[in-house]
Protein backbone atom coordinates (compact mmCIF):
# COMPACT_ATOMS: atom_id res chain seq x y z
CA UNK A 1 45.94 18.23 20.25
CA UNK A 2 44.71 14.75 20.57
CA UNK A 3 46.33 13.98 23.90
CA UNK A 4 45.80 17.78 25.42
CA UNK A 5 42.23 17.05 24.98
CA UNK A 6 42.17 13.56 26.66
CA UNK A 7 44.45 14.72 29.48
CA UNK A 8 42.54 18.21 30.17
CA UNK A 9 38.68 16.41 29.88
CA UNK A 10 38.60 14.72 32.79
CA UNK A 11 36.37 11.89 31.40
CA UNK A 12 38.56 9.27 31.19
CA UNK A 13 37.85 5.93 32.37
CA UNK A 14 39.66 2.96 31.56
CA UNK A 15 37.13 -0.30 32.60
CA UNK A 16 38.49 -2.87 31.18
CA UNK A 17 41.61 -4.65 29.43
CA UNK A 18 42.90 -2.12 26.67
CA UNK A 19 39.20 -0.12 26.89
CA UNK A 20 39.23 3.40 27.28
CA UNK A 21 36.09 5.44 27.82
CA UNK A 22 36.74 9.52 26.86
CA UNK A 23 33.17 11.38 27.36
CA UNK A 24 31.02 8.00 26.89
CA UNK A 25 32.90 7.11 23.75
CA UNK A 26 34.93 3.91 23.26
CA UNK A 27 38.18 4.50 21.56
CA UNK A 28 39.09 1.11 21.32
CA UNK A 29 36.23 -0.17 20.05
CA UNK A 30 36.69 2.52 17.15
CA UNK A 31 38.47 1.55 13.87
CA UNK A 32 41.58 2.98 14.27
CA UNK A 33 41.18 5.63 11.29
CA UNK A 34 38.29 7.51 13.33
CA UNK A 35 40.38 7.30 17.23
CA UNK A 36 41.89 10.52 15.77
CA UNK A 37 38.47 12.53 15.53
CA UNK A 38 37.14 11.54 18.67
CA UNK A 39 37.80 15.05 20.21
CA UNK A 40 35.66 16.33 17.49
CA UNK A 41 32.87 13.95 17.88
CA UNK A 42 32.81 14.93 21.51
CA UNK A 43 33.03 18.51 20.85
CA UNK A 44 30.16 18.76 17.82
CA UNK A 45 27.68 16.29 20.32
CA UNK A 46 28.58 19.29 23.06
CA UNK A 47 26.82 21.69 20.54
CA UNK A 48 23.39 20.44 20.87
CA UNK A 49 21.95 21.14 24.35
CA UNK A 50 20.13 18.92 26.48
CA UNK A 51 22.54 15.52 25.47
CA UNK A 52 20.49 15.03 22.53
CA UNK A 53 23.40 13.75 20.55
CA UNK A 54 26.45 11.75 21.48
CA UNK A 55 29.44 11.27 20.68
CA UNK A 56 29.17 7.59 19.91
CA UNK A 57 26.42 8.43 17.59
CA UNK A 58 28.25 10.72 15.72
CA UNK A 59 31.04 8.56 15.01
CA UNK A 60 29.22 5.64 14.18
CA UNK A 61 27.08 7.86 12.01
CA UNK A 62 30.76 9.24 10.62
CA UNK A 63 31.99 5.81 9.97
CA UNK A 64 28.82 4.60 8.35
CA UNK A 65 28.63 7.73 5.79
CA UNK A 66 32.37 7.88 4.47
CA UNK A 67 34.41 5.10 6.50
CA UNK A 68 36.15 8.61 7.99
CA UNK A 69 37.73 9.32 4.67
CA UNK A 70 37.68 13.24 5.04
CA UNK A 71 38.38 13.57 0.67
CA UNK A 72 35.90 10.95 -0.04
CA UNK A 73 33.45 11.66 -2.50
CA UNK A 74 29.70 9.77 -3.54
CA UNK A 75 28.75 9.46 -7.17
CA UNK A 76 26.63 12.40 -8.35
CA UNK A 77 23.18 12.37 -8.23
CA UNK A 78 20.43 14.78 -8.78
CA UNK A 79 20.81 16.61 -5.54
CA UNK A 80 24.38 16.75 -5.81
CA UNK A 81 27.58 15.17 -5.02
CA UNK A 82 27.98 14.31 -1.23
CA UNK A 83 31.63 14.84 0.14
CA UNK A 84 33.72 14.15 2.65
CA UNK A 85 33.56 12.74 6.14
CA UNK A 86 29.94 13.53 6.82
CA UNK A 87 28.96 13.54 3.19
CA UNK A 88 27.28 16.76 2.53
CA UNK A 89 26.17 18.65 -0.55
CA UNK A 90 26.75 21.37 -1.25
CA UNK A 91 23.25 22.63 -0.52
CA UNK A 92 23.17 21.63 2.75
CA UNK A 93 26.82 22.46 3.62
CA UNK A 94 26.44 25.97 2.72
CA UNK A 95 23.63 25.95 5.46
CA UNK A 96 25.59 24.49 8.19
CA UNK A 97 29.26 25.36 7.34
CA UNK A 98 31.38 27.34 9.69
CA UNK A 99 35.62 27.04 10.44
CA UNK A 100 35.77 25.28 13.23
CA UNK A 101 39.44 24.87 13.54
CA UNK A 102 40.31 28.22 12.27
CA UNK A 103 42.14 27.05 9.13
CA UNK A 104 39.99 28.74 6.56
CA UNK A 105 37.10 27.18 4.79
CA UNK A 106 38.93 26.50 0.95
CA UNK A 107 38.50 22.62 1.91
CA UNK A 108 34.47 23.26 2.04
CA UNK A 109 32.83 20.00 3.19
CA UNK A 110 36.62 18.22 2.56
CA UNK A 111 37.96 19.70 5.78
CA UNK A 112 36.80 17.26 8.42
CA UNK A 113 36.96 19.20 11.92
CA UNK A 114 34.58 21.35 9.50
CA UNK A 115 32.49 18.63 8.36
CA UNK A 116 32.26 16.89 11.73
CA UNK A 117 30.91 20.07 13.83
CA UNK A 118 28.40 20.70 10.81
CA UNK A 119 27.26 17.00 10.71
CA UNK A 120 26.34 18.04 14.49
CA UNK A 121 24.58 20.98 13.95
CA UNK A 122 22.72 19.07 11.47
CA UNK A 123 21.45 16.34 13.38
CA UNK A 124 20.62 18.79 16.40
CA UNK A 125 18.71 20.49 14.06
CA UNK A 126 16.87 17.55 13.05
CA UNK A 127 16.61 15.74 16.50
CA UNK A 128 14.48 18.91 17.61
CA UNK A 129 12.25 18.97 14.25
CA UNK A 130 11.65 15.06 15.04
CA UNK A 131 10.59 16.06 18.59
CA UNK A 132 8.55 18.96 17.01
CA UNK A 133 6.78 16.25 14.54
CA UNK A 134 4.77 14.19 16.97
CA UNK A 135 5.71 11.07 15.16
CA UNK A 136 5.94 7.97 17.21
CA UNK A 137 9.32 6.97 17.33
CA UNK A 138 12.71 7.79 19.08
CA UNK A 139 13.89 11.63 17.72
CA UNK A 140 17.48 10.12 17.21
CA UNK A 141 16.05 7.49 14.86
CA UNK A 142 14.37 10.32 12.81
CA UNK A 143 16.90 12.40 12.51
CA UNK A 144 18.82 9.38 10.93
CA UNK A 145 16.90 9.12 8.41
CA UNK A 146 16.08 12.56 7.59
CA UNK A 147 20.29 13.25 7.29
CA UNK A 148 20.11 9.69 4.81
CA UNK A 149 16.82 10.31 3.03
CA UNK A 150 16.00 13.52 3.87
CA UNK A 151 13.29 15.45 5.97
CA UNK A 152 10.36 15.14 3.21
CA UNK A 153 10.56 11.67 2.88
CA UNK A 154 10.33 10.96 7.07
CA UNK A 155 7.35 13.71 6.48
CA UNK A 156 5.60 11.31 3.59
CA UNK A 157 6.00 8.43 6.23
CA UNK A 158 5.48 9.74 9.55
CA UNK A 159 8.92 8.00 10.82
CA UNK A 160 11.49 6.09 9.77
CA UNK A 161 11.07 5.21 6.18
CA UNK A 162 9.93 1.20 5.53
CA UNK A 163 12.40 -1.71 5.17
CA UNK A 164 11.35 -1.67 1.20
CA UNK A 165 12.06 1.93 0.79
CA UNK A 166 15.24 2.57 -2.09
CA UNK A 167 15.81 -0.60 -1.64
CA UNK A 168 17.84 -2.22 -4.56
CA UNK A 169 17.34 -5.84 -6.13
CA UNK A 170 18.90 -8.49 -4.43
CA UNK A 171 18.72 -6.30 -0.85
CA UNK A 172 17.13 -7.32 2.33
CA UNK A 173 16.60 -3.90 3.19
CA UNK A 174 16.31 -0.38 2.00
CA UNK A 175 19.26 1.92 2.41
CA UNK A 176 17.78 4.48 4.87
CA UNK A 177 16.44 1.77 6.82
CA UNK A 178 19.53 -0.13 7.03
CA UNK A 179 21.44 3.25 7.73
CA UNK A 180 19.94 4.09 11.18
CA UNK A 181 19.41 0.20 12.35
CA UNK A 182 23.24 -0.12 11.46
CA UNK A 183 24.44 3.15 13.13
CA UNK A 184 22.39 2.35 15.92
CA UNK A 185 24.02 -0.51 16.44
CA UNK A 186 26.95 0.52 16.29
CA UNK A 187 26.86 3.89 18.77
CA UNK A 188 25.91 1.26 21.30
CA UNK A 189 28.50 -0.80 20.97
CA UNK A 190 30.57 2.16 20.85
CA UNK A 191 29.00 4.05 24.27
CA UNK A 192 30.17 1.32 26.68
CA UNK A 193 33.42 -0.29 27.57
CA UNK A 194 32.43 -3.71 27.85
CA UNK A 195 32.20 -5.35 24.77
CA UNK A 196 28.79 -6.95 23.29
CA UNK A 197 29.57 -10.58 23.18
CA UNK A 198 32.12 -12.16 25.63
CA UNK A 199 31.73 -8.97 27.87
CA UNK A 200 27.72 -10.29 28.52
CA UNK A 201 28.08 -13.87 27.86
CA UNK A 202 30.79 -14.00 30.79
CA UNK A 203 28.45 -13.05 33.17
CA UNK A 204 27.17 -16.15 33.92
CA UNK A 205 23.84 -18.28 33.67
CA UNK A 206 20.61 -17.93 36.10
CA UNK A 207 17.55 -14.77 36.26
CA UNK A 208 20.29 -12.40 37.11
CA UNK A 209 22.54 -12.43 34.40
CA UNK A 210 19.64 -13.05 32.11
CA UNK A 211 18.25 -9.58 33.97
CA UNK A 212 21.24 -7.39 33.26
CA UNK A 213 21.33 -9.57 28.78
CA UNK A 214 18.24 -7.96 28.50
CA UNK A 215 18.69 -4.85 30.47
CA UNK A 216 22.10 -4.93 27.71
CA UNK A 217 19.84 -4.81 24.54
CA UNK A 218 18.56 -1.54 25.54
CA UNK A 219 22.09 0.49 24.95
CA UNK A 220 21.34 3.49 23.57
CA UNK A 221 17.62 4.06 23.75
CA UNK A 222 16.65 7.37 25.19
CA UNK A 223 15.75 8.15 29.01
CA UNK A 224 11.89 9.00 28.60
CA UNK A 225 10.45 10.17 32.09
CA UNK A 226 7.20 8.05 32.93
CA UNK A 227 8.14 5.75 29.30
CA UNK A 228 9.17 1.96 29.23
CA UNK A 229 6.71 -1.02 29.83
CA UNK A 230 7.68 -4.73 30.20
CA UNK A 231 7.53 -4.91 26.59
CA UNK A 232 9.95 -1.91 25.81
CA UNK A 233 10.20 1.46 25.21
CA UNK A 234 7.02 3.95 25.10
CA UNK A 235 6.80 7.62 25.26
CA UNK A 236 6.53 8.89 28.86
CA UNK A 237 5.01 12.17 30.13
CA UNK A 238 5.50 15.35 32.28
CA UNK A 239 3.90 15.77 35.37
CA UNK A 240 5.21 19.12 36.07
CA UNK A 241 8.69 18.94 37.38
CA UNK A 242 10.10 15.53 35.80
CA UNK A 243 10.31 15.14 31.64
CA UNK A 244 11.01 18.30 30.81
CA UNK A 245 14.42 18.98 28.74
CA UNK A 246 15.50 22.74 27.47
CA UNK A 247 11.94 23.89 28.82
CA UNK A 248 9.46 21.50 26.92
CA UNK A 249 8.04 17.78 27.84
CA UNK A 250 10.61 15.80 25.98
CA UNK A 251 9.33 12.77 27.63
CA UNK A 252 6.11 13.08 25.35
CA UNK A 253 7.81 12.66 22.10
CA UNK A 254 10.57 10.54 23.28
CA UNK A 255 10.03 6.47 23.37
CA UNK A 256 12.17 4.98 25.77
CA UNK A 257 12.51 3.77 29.39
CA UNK A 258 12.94 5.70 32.82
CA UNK A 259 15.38 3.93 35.62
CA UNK A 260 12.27 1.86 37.04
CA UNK A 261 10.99 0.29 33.71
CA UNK A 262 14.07 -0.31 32.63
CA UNK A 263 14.63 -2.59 35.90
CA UNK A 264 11.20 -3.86 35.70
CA UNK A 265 11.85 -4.32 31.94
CA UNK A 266 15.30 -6.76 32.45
CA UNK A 267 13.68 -8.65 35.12
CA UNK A 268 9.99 -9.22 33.54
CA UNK A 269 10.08 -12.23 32.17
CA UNK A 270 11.04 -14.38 35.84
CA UNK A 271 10.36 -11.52 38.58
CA UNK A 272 7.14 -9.30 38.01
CA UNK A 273 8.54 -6.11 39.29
CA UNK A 274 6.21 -3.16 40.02
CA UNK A 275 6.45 -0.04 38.32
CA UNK A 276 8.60 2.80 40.34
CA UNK A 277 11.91 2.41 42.00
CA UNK A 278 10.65 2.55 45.97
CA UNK A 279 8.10 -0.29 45.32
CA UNK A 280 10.61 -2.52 43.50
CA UNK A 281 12.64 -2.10 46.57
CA UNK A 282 9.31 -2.50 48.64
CA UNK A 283 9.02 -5.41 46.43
CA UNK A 284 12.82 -7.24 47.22
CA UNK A 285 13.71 -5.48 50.46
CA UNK A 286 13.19 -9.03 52.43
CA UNK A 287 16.47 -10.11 49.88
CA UNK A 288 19.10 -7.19 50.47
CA UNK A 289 22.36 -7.56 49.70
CA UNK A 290 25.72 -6.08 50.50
CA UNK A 291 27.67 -3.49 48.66
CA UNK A 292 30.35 -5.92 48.53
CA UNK A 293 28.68 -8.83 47.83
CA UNK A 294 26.46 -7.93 44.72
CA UNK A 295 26.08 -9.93 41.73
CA UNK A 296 24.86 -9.74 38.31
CA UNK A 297 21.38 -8.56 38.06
CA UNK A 298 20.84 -7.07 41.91
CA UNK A 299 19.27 -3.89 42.04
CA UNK A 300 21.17 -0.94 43.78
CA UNK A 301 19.36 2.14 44.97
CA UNK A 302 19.82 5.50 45.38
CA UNK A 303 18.08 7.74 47.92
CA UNK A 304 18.18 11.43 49.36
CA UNK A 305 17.15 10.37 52.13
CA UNK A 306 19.28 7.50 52.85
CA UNK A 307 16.86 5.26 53.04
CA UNK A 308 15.99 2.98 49.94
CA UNK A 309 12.37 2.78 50.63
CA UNK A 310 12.05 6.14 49.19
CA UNK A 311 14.56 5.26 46.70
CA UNK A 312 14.26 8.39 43.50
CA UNK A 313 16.92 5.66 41.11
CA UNK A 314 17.11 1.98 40.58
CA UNK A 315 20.11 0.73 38.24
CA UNK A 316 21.21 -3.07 37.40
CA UNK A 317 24.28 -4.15 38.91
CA UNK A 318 26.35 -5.31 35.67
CA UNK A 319 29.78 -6.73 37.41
CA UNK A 320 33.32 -5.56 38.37
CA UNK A 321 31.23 -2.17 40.04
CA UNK A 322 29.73 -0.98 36.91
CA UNK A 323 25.46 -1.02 36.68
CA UNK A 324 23.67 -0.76 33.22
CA UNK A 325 20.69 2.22 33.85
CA UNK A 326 18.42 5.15 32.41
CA UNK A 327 20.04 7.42 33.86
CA UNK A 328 17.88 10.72 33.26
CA UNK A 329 16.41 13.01 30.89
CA UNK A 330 19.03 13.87 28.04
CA UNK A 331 20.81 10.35 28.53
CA UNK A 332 20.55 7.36 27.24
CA UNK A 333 20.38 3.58 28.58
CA UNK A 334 24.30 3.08 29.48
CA UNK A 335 26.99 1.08 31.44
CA UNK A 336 29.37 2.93 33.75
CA UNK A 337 30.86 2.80 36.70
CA UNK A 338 28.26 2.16 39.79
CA UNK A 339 30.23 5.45 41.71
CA UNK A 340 29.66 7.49 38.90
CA UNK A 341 26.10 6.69 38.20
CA UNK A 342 24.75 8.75 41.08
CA UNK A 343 26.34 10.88 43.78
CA UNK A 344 27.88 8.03 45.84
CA UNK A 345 27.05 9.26 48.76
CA UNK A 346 23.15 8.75 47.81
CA UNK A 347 23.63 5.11 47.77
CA UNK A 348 21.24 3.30 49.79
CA UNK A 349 21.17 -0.22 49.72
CA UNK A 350 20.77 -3.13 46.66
CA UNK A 351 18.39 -6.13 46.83
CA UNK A 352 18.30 -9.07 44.29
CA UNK A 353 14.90 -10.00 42.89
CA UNK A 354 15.74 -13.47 41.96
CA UNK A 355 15.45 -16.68 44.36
């Protein structure tokens, strides 16, 4: 079943030495034990509209609650005994558990195809109550720690609970806290093919490089129309046509970047970059640069129009034809391949900001 899926998806994209990318999810940066799941990942992130989940974030999230042991249980406590690969009580199971794989349910929250499409449904359910809540921080984040904690306690806070929250003696951190920086951390790592040390320190020294290392820290963090500032991700807005995700403003309750602040976000701290994605072209148009002679850091432009002074998406060229970019509403900050980004035949020119 494994290898139908990965041959029938049409998704794959090898990037790298030994890396293999299968709908945005790294299988070789996986531990082995979860590789085997990965077609349920993808298929219980596919259940919540508007790419609101991924697949990277559910593993990680998978890995992080049970290791993927599917018969792994937690010690009881006085909510009940979490099982299995997503850890679920049996409250909460009995609200989200359907047979996915059409082998009966007699495993309950032991049967991990189960487990893993519930899990889903679960943290769709709570992404959309964290965009409901108004509460200033990324809906992902949220729904973290409402699946650790639970929904009350994000409630009491208004977000993510503090650092000192259930946090035991001898701990630098509390365990919901440490549960969505950790998973968090780990879905990026997990989204892109290139890895997070050599695959960024090889890129060089210079403004450039140092561009696309910062541009890097922002894996993961949510597209926010209008969001993003030289000093990171904000909420964004609507203005009518742009923002808008299964017919309300997502970019209101979402904090993260847009292509253009993301760009003007990497290269900040050496090149002050205006805000939108024609200026910053405006801005380095008296540098361009070839298609086959861009380096780390260079901006590349898309445009309907074919010209890049009206430019509607700026990404940062990363190396060996990938970029790193925001790539719309429903995505997150990513790496892939530069062809892939946007329709290729949109492409309309690259610049580099630095001297």
């Amino acid at each position: 079943m494994f290898g139908l899926l990965l041959a029938g998806a049409g998704a794959v994209d090898a990037s790298g030495p030994g890396l293999t990318m299968v709908n945005g999810l790294n299988l070789a940066a996986m531990p082995a034990a979860g590789r085997q799941w990965a077609p349920w990942y993808i298929k219980s992130a596919a259940q919540c509209q508007g790419g609101k989940l991924t697949p990277a974030l559910l593993a990680a999230q998978g890995y992080q609650e049970s290791m993927f042991n599917p018969t792994i249980e937690g010690p009881p406590t006085q909510y009940g005994t979490a099982k299995g690969i997503a850890q679920f009580i049996d409250s909460t199971w009995a609200t989200y558990e359907k047979d996915a794989d059409g082998d009966g349910t007699a495993l309950g929250a032991k049967d991990p195809e189960d487990a893993i499409m519930a899990q889903g449904r679960y943290m769709c359910k709570l992404v959309q109550d964290a965009e409901k809540s108004g509460y200033n921080d990324d809906p992902v984040r949220l729904a973290l720690a409402g699946y650790n904690a639970g929904w009350g306690w994000v409630q009491h806070y208004r977000g993510v609970p503090p650092i000192e929250f259930a946090r035991e003696r001898g701990q630098k951190e509390g365990q919901t806290y440490g549960y969505v920086r950790i998973i968090m951390e780990t879905a990026k790592k997990w989204a892109t093919a290139i890895g997070a040390g050599p695959g960024v320190e090889g890129l060089g020294t210079g403004s450039g490089p140092d561009a696309v290392r910062r541009a890097y820290t922002q894996l993961g963090v949510k597209y926010s129309w209008g969001g993003g500032s030289p000093q990171g991700p904000t909420k964004g807005f609507c203005d009518g046509r742009n923002g808008y995700l299964d017919g309300s403003c997502s970019a209101s309750v979402t904090a993260g970047f847009d292509c253009s602040s993301l760009a003007q976000y990497a290269w900040w701290p050496s090149v002050k970059l205006p805000r939108t994605a024609a200026d910053q072209y405006g801005a380095t148009a008296s540098r361009p640069v070839s298609k086959s002679d861009l380096k780390p850091g260079d901006l590349v432009f898309w445009s309907k129009s074919g010209s890049a002074s009206s430019a509607y998406h700026v990404a940062i060229y990363f190396g060996n034809g990938n970029v790193v970019h925001a790539p719309r509403t429903g995505k997150s900050v990513t790496v892939e391949n530069m062809d892939a980004a946007m329709p290729k035949g949109d492409y309309a020119g690259a610049t580099r900001p630095g001297a």
